[in-house]
N, C-alpha and C. Protein backbone atom coordinates (compact mmCIF):
# COMPACT_ATOMS: atom_id res chain seq x y z
N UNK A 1 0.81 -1.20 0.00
CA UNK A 1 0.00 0.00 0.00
C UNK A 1 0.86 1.27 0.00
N UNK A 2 2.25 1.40 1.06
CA UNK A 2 2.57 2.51 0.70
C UNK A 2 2.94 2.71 -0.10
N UNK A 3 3.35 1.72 -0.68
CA UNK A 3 4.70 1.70 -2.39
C UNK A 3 3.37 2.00 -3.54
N UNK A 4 2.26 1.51 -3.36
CA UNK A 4 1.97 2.46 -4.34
C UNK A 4 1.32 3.89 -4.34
N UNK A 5 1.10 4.07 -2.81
CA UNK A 5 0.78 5.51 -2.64
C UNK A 5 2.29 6.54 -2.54
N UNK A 6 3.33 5.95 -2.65
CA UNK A 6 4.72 6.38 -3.31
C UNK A 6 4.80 6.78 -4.64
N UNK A 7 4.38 5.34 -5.34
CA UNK A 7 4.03 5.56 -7.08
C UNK A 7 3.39 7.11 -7.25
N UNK A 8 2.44 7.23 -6.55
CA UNK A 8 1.08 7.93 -7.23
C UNK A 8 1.77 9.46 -6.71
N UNK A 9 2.48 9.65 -5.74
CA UNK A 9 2.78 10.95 -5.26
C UNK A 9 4.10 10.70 -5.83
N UNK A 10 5.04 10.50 -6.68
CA UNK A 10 6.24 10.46 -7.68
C UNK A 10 5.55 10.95 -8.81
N UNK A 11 4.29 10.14 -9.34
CA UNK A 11 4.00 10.31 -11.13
C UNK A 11 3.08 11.74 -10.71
N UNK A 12 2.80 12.32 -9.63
CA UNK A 12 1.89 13.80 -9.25
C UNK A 12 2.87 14.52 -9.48
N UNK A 13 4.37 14.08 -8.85
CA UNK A 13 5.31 15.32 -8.65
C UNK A 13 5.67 15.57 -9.74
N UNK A 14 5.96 14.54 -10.75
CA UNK A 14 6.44 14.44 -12.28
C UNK A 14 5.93 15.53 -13.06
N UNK A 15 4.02 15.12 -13.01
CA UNK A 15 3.46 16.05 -14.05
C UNK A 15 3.68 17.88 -13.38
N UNK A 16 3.55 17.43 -12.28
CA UNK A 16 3.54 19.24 -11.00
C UNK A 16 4.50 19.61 -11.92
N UNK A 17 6.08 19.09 -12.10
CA UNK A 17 7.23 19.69 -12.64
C UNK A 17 7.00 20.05 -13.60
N UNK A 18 6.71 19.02 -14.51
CA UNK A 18 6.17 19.20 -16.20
C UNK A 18 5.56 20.40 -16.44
N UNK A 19 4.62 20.45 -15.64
CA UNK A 19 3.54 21.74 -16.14
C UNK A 19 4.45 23.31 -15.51
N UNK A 20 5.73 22.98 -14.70
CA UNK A 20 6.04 24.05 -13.92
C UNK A 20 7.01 24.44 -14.98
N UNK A 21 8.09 23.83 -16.01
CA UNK A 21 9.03 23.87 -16.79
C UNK A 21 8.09 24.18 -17.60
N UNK A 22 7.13 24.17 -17.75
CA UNK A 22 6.60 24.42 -19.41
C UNK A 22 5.91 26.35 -19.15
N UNK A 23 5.46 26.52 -17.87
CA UNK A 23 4.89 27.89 -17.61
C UNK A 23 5.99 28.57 -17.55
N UNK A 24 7.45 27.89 -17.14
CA UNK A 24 8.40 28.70 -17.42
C UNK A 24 8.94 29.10 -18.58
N UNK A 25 8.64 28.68 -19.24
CA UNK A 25 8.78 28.31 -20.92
C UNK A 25 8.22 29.50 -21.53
N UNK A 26 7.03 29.48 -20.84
CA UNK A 26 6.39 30.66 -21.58
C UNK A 26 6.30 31.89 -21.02
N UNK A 27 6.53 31.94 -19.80
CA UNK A 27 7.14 33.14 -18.95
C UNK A 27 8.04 33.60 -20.07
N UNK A 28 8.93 32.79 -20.06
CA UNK A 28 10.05 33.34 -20.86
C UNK A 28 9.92 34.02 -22.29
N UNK A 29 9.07 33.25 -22.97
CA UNK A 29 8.63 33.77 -24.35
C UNK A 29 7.79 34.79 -24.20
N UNK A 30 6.67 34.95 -23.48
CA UNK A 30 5.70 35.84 -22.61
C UNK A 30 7.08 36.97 -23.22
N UNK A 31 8.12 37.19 -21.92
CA UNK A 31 8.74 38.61 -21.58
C UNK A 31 9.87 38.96 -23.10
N UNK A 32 10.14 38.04 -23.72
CA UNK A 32 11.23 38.29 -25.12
C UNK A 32 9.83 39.13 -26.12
N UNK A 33 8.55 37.99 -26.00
CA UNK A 33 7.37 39.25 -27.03
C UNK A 33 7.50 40.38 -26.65
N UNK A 34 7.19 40.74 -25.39
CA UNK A 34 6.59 42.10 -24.53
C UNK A 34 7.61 42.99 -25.15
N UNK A 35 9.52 42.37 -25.03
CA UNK A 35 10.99 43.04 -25.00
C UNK A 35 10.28 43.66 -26.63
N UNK A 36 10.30 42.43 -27.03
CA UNK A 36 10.13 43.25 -29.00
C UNK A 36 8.77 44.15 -29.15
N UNK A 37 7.79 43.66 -28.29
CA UNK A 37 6.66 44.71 -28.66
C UNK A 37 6.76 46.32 -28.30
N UNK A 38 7.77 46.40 -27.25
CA UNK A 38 8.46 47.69 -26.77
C UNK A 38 9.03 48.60 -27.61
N UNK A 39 9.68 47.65 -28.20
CA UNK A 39 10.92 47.96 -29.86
C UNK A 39 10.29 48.52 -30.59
N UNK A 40 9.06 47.79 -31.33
CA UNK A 40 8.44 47.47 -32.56
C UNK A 40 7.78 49.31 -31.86
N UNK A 41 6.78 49.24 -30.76
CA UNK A 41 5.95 50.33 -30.48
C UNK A 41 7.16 51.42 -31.06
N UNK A 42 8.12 51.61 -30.14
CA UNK A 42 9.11 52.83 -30.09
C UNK A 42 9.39 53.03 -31.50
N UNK A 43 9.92 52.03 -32.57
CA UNK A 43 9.77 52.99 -33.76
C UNK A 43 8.48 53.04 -34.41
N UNK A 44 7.76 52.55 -34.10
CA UNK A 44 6.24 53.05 -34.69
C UNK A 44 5.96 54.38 -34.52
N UNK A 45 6.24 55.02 -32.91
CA UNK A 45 6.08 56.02 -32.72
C UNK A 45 7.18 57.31 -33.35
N UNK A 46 8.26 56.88 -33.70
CA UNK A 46 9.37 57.71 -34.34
C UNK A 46 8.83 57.64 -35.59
N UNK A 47 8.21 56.78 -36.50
CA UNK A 47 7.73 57.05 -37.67
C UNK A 47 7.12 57.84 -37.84
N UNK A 48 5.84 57.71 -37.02
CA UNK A 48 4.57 58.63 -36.67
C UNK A 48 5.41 59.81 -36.68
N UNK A 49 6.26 60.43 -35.46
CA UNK A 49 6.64 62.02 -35.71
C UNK A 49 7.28 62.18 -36.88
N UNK A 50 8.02 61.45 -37.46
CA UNK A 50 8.89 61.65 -39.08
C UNK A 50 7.39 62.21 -39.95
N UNK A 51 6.32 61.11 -39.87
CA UNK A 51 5.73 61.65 -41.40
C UNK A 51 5.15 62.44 -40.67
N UNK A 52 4.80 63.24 -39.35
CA UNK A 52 3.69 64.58 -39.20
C UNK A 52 5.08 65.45 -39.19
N UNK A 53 5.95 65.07 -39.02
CA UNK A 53 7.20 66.15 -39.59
C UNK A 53 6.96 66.19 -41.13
N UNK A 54 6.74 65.39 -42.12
CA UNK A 54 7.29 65.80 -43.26
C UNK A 54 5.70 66.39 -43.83
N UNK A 55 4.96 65.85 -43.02
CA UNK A 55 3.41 66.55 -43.88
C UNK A 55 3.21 68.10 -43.22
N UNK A 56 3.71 68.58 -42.24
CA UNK A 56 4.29 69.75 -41.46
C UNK A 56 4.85 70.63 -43.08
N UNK A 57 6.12 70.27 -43.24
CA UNK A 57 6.46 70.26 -43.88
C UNK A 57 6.13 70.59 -45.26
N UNK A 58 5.46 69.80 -45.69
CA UNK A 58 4.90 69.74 -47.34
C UNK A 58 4.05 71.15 -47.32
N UNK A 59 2.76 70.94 -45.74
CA UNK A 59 2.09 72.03 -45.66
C UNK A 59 2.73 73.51 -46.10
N UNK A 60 3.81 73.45 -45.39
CA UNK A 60 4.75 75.08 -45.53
C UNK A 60 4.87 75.07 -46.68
N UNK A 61 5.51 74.45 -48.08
CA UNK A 61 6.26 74.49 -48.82
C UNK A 61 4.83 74.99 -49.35
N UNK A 62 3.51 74.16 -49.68
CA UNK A 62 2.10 75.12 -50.61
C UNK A 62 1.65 75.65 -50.31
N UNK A 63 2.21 76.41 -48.94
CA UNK A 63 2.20 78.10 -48.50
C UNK A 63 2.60 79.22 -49.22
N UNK A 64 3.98 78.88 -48.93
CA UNK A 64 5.36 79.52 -49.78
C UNK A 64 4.69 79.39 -51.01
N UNK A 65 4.34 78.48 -52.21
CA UNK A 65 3.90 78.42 -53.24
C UNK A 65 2.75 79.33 -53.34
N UNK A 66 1.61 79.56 -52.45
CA UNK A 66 0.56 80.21 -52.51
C UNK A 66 0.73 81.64 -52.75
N UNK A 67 1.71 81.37 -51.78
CA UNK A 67 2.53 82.88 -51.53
C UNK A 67 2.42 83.57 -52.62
N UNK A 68 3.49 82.85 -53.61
CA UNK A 68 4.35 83.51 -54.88
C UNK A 68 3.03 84.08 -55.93
């Protein structure tokens, strides 16, 4: 009886681990997305000011043109 209530609390601890290595797994992948989604945002947002810089920009220049 105890040897197999040994068995049964060995093959519990097994899967416990299993499932604990695998949430770590994705912890891990979880925080490398988040690292690049940080990236990816930050030049999204430097794009964004480039083209309201260059449409800024364009605006002035068919000013100046209006101007003339």
């Amino acid at each position: 009886m105890f040897a197999g209530v040994g068995v049964a609390l060995s093959i519990l601890a097994f899967f416990i681990k299993r499932n604990k290595w695998e949430l770590d797994d994705m912890k891990e992948r979880l925080r490398e997305i988040e690292i690049s989604h940080a990236g990816q945002a930050k030049e999204v947002n430097h794009l964004n000011k480039l083209a309201e810089d260059r449409r800024e920009d364009i605006k002035k220049l068919f000013e100046r043109m209006e101007g003339k």
